[in-house]
Protein backbone atom coordinates (compact mmCIF):
# COMPACT_ATOMS: atom_id res chain seq x y z
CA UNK A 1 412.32 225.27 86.75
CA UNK A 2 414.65 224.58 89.63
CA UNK A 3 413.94 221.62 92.30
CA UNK A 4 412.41 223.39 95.25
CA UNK A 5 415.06 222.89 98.51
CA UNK A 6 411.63 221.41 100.71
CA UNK A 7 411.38 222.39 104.52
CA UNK A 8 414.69 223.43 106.52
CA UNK A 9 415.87 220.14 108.66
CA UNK A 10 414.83 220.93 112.29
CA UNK A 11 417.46 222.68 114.51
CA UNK A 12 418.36 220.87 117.26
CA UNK A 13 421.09 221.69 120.01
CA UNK A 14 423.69 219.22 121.17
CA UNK A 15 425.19 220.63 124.92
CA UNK A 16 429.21 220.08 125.25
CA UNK A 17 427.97 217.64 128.33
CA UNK A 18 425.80 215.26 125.97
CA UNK A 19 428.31 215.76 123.26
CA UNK A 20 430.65 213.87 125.30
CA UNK A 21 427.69 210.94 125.97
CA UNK A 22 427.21 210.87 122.46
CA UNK A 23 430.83 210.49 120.86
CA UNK A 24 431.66 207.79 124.22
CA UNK A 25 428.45 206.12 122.22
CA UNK A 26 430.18 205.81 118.82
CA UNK A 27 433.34 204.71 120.19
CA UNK A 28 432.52 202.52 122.37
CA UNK A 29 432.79 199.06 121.08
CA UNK A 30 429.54 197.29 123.03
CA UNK A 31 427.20 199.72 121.78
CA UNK A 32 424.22 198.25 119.30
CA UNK A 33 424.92 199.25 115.18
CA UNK A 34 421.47 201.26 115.68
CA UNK A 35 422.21 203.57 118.65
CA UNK A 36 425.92 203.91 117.05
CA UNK A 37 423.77 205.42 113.70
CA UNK A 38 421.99 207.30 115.63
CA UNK A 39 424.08 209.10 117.82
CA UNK A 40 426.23 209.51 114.57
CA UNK A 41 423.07 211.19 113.03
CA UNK A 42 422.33 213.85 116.13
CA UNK A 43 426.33 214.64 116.14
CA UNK A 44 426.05 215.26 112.68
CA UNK A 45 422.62 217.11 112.92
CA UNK A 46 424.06 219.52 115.80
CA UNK A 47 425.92 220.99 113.03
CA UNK A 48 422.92 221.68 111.40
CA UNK A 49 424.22 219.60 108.53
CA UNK A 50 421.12 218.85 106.41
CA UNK A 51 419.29 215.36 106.55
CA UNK A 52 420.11 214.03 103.09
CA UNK A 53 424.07 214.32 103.43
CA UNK A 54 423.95 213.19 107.16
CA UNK A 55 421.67 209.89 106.04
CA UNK A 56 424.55 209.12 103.26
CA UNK A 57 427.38 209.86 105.81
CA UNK A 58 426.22 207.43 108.15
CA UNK A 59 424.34 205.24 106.35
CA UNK A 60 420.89 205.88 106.64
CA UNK A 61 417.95 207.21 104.61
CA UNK A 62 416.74 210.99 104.56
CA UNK A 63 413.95 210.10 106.65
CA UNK A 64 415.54 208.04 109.44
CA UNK A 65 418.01 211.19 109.64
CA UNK A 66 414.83 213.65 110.14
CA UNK A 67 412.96 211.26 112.73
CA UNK A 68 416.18 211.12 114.93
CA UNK A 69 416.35 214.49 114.67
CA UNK A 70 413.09 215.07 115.72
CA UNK A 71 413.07 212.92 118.59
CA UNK A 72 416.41 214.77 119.96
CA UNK A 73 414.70 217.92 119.19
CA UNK A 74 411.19 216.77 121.19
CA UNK A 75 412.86 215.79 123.88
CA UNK A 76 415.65 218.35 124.47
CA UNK A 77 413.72 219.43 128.37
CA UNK A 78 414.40 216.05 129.54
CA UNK A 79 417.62 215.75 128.54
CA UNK A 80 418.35 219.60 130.46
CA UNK A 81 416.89 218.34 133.47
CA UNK A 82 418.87 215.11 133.59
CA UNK A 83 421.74 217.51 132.97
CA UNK A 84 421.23 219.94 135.60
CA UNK A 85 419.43 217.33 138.45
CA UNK A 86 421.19 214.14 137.74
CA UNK A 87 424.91 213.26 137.19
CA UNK A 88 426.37 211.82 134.40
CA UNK A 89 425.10 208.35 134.45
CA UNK A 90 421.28 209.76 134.57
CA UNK A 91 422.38 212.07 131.38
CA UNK A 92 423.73 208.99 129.60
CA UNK A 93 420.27 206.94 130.45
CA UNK A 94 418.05 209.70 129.13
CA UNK A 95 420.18 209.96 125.89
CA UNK A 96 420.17 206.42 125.46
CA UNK A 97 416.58 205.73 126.37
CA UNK A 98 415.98 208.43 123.36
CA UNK A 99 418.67 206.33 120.78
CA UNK A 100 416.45 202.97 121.76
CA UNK A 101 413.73 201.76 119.93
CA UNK A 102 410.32 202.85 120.69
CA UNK A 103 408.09 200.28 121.91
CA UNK A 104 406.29 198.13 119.04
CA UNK A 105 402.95 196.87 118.66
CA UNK A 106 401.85 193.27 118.38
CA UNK A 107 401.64 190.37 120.82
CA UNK A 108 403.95 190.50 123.55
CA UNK A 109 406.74 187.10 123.77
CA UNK A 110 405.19 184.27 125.35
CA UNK A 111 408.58 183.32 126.16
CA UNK A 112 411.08 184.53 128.12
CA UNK A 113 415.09 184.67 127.20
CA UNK A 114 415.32 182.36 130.33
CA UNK A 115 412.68 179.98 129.58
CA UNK A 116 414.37 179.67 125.76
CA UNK A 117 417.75 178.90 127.03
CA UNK A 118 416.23 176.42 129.70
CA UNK A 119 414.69 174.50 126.74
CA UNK A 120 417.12 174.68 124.72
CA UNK A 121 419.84 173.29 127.66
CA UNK A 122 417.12 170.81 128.05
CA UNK A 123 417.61 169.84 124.33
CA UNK A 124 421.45 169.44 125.22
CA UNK A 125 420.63 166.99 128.05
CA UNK A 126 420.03 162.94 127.10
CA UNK A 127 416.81 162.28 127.14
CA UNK A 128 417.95 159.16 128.98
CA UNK A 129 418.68 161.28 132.18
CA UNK A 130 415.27 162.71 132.56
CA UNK A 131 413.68 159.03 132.22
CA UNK A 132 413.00 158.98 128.54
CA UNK A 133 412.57 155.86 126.24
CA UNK A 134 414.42 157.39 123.60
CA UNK A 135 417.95 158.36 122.13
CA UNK A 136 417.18 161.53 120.53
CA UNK A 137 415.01 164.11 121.36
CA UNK A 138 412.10 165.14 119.30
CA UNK A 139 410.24 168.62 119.34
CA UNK A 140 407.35 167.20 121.22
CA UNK A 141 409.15 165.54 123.68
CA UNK A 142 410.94 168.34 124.50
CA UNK A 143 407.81 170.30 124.67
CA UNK A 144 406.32 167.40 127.23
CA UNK A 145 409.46 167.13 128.93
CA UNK A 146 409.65 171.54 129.47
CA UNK A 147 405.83 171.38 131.05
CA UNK A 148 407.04 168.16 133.27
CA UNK A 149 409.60 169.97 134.37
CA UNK A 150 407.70 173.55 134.90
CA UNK A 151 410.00 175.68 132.88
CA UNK A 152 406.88 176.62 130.94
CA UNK A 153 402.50 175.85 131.69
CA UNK A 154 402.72 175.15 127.87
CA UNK A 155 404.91 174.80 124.64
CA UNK A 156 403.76 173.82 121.39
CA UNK A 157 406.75 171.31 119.71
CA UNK A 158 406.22 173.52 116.29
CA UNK A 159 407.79 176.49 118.96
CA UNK A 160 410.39 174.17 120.67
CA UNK A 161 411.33 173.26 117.01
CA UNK A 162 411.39 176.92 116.21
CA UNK A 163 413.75 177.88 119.41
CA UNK A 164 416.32 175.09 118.52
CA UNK A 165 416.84 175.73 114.43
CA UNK A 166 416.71 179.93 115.09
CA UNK A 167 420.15 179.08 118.37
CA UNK A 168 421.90 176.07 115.92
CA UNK A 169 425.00 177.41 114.71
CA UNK A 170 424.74 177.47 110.53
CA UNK A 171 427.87 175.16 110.24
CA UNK A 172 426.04 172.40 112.23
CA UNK A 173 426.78 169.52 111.27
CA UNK A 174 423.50 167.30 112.22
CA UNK A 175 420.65 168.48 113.34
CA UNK A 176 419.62 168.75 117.44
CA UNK A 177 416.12 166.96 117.11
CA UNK A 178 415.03 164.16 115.26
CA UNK A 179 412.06 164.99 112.79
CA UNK A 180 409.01 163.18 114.42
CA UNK A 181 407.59 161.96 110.97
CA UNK A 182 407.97 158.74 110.17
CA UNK A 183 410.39 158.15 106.52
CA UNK A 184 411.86 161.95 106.80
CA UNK A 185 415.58 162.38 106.28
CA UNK A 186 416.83 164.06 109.74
């Protein structure tokens, strides 16, 4: 017996207008490697191209090639009304805010971009200038020295620690902190 061909891949339409959006999406060169996939995907899709060989053109699986399709497909009224009612920057924000991540669960950041790069400037600072005793700073006086200076109400040094080795730049050549214990190798 023969392999059965499973469920047809959802038909979905691409207009000439966000054609355009999506192919100025692919080419241009700011554009995240996901949305670039996925407006690859609904080009391909729009001519009704079957999931499987679209996910191996552009690199994806089967099923990432079916949701995208289905989330063009779902929301195909509000990308006529931004077509007929808005111009062409209001089309390219609907088709865009359809190529973005969905919103994940889990806890929220406690920490904003700003207040990251405001310790982490902090960290580039010597601890000399802000009145400090020491040469080098350590997580938790970083940590002491952020609160101090109200860049944050709080700051563990395990998550100051954490902000400084995820920014360092792999060819580093010493490290930015000083390990706190006593007899580690810094």
């Amino acid at each position: 017996m023969g392999k059965s061909p499973g469920p047809a891949a959802q038909r979905i339409v691409v207009t000439s207008r966000q054609q355009g959006v999506l192919e100025r999406i692919v080419r241009r060169r700011t554009g995240s490697q996901q949305e670039v996939r996925r407006a690859k995907v609904i080009l391909a899709a729009a001519t009704g191209g079957k999931n499987t060989p679209i996910g191996r053109q552009v690199g994806v699986t089967r099923e990432t090639s079916r949701l995208w399709r289905c989330r063009w497909g779902e929301r195909q009224e509000a990308l006529l009304a931004a077509e007929v009612e808005g111009g062409e920057a209001a089309l390219e924000a609907v088709v865009r805010g359809i190529l973005a991540d969905e919103p994940r669960s889990g806890t929220p950041a406690r920490f904003s971009s700003e207040q990251v790069c405001q310790i982490v400037a902090l960290a580039c600072e010597p601890p000399e200038a802000s009145g400090r005793p020491i040469t080098q700073w350590t997580p938790r006086e970083l940590a002491d020295e952020a609160v101090q200076r109200g860049i944050v109400l709080g700051i563990s040094p395990s998550s100051v620690g954490r902000f400084l080795k995820g920014g360092r730049a792999p060819t580093a050549s010493q490290s930015l902190l000083v390990d706190a214990r006593p007899g580690c190798p810094a």
